[in-house]
Structure formats: C-alpha cells, structure tokens
C-alpha atoms as a PDB file:
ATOM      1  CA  UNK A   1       0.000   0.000   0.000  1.00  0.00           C
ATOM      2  CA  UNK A   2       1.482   3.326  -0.922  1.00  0.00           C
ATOM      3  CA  UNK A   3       2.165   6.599   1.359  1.00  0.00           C
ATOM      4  CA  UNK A   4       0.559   9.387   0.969  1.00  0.00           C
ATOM      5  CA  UNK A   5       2.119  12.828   1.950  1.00  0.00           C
ATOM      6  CA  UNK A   6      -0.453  15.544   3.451  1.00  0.00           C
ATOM      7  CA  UNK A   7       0.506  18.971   2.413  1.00  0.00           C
ATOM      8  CA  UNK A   8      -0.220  21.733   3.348  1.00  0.00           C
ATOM      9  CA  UNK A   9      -1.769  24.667   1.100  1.00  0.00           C
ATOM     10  CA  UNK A  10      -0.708  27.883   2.841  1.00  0.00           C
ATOM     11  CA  UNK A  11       2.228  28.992   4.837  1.00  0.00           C
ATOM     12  CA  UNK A  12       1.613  30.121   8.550  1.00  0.00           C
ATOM     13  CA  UNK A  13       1.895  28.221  12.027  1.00  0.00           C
ATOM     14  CA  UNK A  14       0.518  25.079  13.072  1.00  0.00           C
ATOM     15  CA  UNK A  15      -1.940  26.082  15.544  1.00  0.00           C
ATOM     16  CA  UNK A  16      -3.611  22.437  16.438  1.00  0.00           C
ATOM     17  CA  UNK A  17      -2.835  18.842  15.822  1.00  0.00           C
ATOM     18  CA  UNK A  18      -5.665  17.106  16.158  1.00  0.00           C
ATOM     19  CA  UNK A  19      -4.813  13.366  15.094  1.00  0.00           C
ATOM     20  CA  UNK A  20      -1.802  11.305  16.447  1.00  0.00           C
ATOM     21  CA  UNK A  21       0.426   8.447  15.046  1.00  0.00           C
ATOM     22  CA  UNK A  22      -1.382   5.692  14.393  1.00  0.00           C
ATOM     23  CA  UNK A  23      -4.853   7.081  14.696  1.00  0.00           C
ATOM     24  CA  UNK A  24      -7.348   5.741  12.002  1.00  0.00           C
ATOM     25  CA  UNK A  25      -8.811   8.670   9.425  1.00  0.00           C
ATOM     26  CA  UNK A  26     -10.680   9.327   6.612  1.00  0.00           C
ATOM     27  CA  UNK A  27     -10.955  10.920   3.511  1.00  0.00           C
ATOM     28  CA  UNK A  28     -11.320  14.610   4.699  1.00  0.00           C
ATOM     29  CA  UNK A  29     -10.787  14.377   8.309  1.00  0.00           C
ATOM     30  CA  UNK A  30      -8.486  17.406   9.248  1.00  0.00           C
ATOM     31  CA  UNK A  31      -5.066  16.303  10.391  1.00  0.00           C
ATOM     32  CA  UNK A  32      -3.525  19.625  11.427  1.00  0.00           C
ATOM     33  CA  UNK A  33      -4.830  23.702  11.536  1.00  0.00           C
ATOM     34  CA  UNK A  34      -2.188  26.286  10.301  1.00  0.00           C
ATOM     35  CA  UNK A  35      -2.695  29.470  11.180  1.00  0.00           C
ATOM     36  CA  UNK A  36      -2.099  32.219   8.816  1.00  0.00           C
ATOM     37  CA  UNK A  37      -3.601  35.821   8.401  1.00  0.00           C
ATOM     38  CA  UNK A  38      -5.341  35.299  11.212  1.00  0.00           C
ATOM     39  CA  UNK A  39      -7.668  32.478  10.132  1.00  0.00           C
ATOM     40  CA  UNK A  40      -7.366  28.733  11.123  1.00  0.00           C
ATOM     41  CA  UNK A  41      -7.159  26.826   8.124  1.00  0.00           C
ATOM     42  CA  UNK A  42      -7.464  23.172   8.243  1.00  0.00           C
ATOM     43  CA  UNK A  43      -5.231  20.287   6.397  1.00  0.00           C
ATOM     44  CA  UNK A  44      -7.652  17.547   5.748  1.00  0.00           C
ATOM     45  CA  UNK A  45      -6.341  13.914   4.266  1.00  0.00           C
ATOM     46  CA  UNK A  46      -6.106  13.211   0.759  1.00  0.00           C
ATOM     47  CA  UNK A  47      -7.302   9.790   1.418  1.00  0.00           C
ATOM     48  CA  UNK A  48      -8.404   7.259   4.189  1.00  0.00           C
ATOM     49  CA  UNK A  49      -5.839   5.234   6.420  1.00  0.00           C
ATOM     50  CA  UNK A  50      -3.296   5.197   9.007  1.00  0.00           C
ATOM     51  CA  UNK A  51      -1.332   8.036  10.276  1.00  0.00           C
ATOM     52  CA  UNK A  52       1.886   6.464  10.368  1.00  0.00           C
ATOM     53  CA  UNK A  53       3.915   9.645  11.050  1.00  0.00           C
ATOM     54  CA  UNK A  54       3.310  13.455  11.745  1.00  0.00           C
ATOM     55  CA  UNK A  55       6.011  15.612  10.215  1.00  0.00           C
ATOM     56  CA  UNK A  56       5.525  18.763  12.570  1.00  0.00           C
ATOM     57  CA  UNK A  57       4.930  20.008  15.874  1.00  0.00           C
ATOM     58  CA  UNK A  58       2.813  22.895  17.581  1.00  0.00           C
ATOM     59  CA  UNK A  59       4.094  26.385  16.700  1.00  0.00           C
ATOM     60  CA  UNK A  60       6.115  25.234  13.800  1.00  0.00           C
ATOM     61  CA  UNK A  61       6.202  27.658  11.012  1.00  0.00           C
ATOM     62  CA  UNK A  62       5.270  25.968   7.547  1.00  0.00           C
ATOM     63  CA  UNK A  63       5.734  26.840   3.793  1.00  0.00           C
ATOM     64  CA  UNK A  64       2.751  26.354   1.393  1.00  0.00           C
ATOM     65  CA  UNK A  65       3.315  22.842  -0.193  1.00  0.00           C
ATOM     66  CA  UNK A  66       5.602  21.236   2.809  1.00  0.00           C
ATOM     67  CA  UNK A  67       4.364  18.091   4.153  1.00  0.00           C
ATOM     68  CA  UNK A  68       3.017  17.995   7.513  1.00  0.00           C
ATOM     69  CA  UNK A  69       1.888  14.059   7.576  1.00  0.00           C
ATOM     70  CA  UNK A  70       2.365  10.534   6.383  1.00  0.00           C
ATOM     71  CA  UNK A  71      -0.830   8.503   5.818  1.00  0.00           C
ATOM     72  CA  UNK A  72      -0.371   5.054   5.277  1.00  0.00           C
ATOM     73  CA  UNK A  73      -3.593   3.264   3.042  1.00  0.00           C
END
C-alpha cells in the first residue's frame, strides 16, 4: 500500500494537531490547523488510512506545499 504525503496549502503556524500516530482517518478528516492571516485553516487527508507519522509540531512555522503528515492506506 502506498504513502501518501499531506501537504499543506498555505504557509503560517501550526496552531492544532488534532490526530496522532497511528490514529485511524478518513478521507477529509483534518489532520492539522495552520494558522495564517489570522484564520485557522485546516489540512484535511487526501485519502483514508493510518497516520503512520506526523512531520511537525505545535508552533512550527510551515511553507505552502511542505508536508506535515504521512498517511499510510
């Protein structure tokens, strides 16, 4: 089964993490928040699965298209 990288679509700070290694998601869940221009924007999965590994950590400062998870299907 392949990996699939989350990325993330705007630059900013990761304000919440709501998911942890290993958890079970789905298509859509959100897997982090980054906050940027004052607005909470979610990262949702690409796909359901796994989370086999989280890339980032609270207060990290993100560029649009960096990966902040690993989702294993």
């Amino acid at each position: 089964m392949p990996d699939i990288r989350v990325i993330t679509e705007v630059a900013g700070r990761v304000c919440a993490l709501p998911v942890q290694t290993g958890a079970s998601i789905g298509d859509g869940d959100d897997i982090a928040f980054v906050e940027s221009m004052k607005m909470e924007i979610p990262v949702a999965s690409p796909a359901s699965g796994k989370v086999k590994s989280i890339l980032v950590a609270l207060d990290d400062v993100v560029a649009e298209g960096q990966a902040v998870a690993i989702i294993e299907t």
